[in-house]
Structure formats: structure tokens, C-alpha cells
N, C-alpha and C. Protein backbone atom coordinates (compact mmCIF):
# COMPACT_ATOMS: atom_id res chain seq x y z
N UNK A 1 0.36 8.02 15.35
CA UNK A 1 -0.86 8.81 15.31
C UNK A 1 -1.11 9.26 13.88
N UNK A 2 -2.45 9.00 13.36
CA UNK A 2 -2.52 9.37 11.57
C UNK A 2 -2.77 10.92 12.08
N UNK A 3 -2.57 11.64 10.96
CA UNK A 3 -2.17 13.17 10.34
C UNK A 3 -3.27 13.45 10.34
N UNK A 4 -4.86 12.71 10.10
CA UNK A 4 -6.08 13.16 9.56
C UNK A 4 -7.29 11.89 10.29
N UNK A 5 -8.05 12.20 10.02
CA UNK A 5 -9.23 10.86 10.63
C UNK A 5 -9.32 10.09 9.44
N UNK A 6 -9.75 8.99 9.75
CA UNK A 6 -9.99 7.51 8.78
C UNK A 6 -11.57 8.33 8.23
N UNK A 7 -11.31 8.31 6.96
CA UNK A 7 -13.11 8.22 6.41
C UNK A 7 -12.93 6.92 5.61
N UNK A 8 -14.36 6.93 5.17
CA UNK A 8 -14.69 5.99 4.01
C UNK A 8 -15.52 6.47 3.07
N UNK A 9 -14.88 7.12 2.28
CA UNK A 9 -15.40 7.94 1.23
C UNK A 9 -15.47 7.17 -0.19
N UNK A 10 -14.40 5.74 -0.04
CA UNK A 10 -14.55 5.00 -0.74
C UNK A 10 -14.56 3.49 -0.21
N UNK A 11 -15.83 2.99 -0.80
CA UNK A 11 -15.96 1.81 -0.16
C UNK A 11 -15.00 0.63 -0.62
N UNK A 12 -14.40 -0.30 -0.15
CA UNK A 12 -13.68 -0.95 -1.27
C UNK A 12 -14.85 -2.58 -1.64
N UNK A 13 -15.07 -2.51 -0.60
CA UNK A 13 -16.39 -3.74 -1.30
C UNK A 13 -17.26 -3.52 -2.07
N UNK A 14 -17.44 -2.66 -2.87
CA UNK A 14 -18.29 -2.04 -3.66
C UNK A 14 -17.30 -2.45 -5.51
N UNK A 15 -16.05 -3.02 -5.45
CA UNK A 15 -15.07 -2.94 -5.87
C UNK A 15 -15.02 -3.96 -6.99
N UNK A 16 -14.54 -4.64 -8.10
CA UNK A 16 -14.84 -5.46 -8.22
C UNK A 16 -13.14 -6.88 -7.73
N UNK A 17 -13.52 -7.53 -7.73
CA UNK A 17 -12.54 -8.46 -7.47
C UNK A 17 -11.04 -8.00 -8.14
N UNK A 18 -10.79 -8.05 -9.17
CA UNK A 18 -9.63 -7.56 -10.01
C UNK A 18 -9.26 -6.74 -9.36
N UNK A 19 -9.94 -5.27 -9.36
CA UNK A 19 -9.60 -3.97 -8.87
C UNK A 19 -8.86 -4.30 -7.70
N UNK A 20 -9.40 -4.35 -7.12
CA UNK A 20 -9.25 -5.31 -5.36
C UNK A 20 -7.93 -5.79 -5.27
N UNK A 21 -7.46 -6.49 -6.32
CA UNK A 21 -6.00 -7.08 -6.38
C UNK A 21 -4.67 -6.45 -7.17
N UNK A 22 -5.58 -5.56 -7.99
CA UNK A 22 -4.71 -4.39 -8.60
C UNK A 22 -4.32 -3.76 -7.60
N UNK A 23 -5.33 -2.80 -6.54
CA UNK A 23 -4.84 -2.01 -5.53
C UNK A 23 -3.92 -2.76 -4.42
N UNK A 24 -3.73 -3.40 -4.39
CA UNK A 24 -3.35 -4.83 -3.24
C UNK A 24 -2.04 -4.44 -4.01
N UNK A 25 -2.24 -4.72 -5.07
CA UNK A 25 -0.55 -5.19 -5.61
C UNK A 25 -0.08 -3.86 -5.70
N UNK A 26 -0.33 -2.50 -6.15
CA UNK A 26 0.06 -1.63 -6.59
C UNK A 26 0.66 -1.10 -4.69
N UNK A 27 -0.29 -1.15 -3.66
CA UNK A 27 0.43 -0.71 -2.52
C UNK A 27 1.32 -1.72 -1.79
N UNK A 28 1.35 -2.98 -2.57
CA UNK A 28 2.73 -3.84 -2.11
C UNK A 28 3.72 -3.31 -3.02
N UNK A 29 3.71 -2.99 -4.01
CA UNK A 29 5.21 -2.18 -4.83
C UNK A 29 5.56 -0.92 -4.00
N UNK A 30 4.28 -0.09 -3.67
CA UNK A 30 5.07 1.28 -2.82
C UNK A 30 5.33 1.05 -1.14
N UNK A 31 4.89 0.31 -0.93
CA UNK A 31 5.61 -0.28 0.28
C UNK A 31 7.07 -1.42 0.46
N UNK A 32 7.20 -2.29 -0.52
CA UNK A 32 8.63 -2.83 -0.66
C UNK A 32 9.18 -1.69 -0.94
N UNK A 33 9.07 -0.55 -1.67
CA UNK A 33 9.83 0.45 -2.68
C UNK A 33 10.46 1.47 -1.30
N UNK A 34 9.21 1.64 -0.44
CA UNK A 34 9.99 2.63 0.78
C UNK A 34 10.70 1.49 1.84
N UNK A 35 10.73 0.52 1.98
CA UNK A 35 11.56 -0.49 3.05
C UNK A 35 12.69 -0.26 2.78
N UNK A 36 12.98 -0.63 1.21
CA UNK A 36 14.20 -1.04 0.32
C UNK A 36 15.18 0.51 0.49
N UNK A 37 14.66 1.58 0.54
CA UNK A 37 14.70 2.88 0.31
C UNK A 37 14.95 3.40 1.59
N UNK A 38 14.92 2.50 2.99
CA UNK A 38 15.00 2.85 4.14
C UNK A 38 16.08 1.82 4.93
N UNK A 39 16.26 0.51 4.25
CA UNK A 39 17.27 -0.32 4.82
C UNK A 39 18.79 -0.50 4.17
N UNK A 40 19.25 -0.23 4.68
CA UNK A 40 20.74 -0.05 4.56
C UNK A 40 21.16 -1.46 3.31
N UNK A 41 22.09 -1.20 2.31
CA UNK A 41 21.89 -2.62 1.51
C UNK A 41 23.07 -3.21 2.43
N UNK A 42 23.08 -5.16 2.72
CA UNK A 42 24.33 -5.82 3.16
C UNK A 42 25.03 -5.69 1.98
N UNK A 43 26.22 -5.85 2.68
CA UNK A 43 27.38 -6.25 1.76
C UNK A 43 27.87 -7.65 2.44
N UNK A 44 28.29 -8.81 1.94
CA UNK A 44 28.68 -9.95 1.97
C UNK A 44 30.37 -9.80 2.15
């Protein structure tokens, strides 16, 4: 259940292409960053 309601206060198609893939990439680093940060490391 989210904490707050979904707005759209920012459109992202309004965006330009680049941007678009900057933000893409920047919330794939803080999402590997909390997995990594949540899964136990193997040991071999």
C-alpha cells in the first residue's frame, strides 16, 4: 500500500529523451544499491 496517492505533478513525456534515460538510469543505481544492501553476500 503507497504512504501517499500517485499525482502527476510532473509529467515525464513532456521530458526530453536524454532526461528520460538519465532518470531511468539514475533509479536503476538506487534500486540495485538497496537489493545489494538487502541480500545477504554468498560465500563460495
Amino acid at each position: 500500500v503507497a504512504e501517499e496517492p500517485f499525482k502527476f505533478e510532473m509529467e515525464l513525456d513532456d521530458l526530453p529523451k536524454e532526461k528520460l534515460k538519465e532518470l531511468i538510469f539514475e533509479e536503476t543505481v538506487l534500486f540495485r544499491t538497496r537489493i545489494a544492501a538487502e541480500t545477504p553476500m554468498q560465500q563460495n
